[in-house]
C-alpha atoms as a PDB file:
ATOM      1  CA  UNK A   1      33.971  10.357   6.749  1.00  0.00           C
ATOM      2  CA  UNK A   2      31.831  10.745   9.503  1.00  0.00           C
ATOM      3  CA  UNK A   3      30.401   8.071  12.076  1.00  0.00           C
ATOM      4  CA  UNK A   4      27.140   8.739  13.325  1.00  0.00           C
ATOM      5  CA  UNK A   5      25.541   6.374  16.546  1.00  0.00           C
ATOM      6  CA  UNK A   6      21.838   5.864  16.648  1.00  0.00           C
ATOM      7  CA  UNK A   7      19.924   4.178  19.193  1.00  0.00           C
ATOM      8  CA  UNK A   8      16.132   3.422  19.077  1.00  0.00           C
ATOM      9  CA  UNK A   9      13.621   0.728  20.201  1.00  0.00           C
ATOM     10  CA  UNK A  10      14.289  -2.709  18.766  1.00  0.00           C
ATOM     11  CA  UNK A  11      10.826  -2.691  16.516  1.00  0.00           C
ATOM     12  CA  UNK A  12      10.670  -4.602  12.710  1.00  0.00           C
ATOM     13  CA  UNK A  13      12.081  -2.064  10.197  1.00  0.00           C
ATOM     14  CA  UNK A  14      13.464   0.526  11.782  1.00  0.00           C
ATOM     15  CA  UNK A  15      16.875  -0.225  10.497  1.00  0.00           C
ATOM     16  CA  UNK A  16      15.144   0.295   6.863  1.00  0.00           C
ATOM     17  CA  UNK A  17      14.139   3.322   7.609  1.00  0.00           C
ATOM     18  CA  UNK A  18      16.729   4.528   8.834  1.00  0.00           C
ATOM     19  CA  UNK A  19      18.927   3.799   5.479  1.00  0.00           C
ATOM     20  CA  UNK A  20      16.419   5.231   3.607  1.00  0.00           C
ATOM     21  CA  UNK A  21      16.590   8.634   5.182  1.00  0.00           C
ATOM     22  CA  UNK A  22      20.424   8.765   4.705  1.00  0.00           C
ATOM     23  CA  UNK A  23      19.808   7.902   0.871  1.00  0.00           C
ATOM     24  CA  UNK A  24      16.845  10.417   0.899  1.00  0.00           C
ATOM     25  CA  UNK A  25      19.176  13.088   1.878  1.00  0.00           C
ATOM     26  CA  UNK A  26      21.621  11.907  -0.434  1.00  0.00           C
ATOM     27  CA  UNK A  27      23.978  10.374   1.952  1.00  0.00           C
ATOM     28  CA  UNK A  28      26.302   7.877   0.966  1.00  0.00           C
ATOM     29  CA  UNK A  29      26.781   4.999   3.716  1.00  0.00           C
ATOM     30  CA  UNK A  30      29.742   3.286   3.806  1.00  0.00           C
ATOM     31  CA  UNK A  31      29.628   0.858   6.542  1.00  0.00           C
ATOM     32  CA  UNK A  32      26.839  -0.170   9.416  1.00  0.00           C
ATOM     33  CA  UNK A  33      26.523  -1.830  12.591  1.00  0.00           C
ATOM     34  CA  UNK A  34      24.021  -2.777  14.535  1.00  0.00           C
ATOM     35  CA  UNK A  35      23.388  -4.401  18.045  1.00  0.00           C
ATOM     36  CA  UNK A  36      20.018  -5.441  19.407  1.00  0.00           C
ATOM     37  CA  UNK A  37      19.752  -6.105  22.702  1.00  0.00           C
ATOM     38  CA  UNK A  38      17.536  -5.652  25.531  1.00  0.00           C
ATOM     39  CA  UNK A  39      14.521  -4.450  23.500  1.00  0.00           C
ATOM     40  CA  UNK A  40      16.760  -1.637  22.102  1.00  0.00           C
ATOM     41  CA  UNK A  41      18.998  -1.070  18.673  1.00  0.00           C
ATOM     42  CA  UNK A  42      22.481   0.478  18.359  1.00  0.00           C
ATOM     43  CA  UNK A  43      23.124   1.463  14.865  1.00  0.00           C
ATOM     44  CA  UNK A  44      27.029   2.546  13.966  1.00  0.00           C
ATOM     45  CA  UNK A  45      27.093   4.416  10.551  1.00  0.00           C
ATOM     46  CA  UNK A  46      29.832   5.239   9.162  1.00  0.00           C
ATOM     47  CA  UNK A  47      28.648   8.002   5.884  1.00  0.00           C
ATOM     48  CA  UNK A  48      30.522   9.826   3.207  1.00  0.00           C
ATOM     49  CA  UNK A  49      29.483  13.230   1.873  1.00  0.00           C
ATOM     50  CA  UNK A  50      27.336  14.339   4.656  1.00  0.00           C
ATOM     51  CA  UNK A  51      27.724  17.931   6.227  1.00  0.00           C
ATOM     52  CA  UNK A  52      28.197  17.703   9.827  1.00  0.00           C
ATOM     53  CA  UNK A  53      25.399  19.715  10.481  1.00  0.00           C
ATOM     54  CA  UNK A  54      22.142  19.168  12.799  1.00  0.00           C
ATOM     55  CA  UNK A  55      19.619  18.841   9.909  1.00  0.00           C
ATOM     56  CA  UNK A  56      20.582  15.757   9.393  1.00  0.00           C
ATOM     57  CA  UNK A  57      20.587  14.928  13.508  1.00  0.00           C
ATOM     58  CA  UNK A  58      17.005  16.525  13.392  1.00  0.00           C
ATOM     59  CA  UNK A  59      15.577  14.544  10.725  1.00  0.00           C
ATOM     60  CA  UNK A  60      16.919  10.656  11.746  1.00  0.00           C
ATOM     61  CA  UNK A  61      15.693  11.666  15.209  1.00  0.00           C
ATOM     62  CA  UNK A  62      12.474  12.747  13.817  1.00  0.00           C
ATOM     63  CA  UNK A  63      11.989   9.061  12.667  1.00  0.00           C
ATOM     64  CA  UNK A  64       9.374   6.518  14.598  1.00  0.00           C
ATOM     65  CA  UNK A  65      11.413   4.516  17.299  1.00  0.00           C
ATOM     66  CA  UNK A  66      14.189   6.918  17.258  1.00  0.00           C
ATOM     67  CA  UNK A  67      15.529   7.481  20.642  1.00  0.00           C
ATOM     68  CA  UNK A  68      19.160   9.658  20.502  1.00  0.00           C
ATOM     69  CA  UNK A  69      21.203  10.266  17.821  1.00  0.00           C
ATOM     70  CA  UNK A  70      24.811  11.811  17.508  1.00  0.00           C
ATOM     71  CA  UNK A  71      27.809  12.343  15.307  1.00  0.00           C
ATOM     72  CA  UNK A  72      31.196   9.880  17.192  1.00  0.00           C
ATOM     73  CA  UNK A  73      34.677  11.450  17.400  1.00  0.00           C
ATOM     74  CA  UNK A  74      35.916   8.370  18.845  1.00  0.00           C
ATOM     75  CA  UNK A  75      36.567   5.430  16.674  1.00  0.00           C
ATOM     76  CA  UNK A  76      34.841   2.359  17.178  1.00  0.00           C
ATOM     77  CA  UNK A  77      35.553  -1.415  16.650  1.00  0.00           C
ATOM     78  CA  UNK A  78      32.699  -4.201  16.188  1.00  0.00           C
ATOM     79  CA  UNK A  79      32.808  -8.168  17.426  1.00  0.00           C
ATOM     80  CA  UNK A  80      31.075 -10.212  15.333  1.00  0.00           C
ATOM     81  CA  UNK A  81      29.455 -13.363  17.289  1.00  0.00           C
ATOM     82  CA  UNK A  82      28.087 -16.403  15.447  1.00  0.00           C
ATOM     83  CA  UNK A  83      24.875 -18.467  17.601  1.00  0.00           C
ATOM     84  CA  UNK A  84      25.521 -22.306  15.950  1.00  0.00           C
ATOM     85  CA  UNK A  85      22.706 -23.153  17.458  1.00  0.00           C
ATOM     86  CA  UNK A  86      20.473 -20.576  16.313  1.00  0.00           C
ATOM     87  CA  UNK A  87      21.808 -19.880  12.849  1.00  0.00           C
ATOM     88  CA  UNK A  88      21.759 -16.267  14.065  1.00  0.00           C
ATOM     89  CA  UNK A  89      24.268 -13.327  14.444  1.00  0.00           C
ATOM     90  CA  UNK A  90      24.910 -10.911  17.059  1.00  0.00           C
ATOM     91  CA  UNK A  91      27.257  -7.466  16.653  1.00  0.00           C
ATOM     92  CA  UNK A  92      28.946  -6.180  19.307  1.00  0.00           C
ATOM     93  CA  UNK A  93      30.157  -2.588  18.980  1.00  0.00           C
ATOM     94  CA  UNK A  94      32.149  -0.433  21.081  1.00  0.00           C
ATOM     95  CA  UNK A  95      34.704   2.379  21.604  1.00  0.00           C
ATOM     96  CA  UNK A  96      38.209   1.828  20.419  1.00  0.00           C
ATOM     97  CA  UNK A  97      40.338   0.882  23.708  1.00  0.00           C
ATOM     98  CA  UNK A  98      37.441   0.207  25.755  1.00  0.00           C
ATOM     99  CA  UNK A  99      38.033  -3.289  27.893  1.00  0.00           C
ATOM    100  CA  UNK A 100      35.317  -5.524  26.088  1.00  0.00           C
END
């Protein structure tokens, strides 16, 4: 398994595309994360069956919004944060050890 960390501009849909360009490729996704915040999106994937290689780098970078992306070697651990108020969700994700 491999854990790849994306970060783009917070725009609608960019997370959709995103998922569809793993499937396109034939990459299977086995968990996601994603933090908005400050007009920007973090996206953790973690993907099975991909090859390590920079095609894959080339292409999700490629996308609209896109700003860096790049393969993790460290492991990462998310927060999840519940608004009452709001009814909405926020994600926290960061490196393994790292003082939150």
């Amino acid at each position: 398994m491999e854990i790849i960390r994306i970060i783009g501009e917070n725009t609608q849909g960019i997370f959709p595309k995103v998922l569809s360009e793993l499937v396109r490729r034939k990459v299977e996704v086995n968990r996601a994360f994603v933090d908005r915040s400050n007009g920007k999106i973090e996206m953790i994937i973690e993907v099975r069956n991909s090859s390590l290689n920079g095609k894959l780098l080339h292409s999700l970078r490629n996308l609209q919004d896109v700003i860096s992306v790049e393969y993790l070697k460290e492991k990462y651990i998310c927060h999840l944060e519940l608004s009452p108020g709001e009814n909405s969700q926020t994600t926290f994700v960061e490196p393994f050890g790292k003082a939150y």
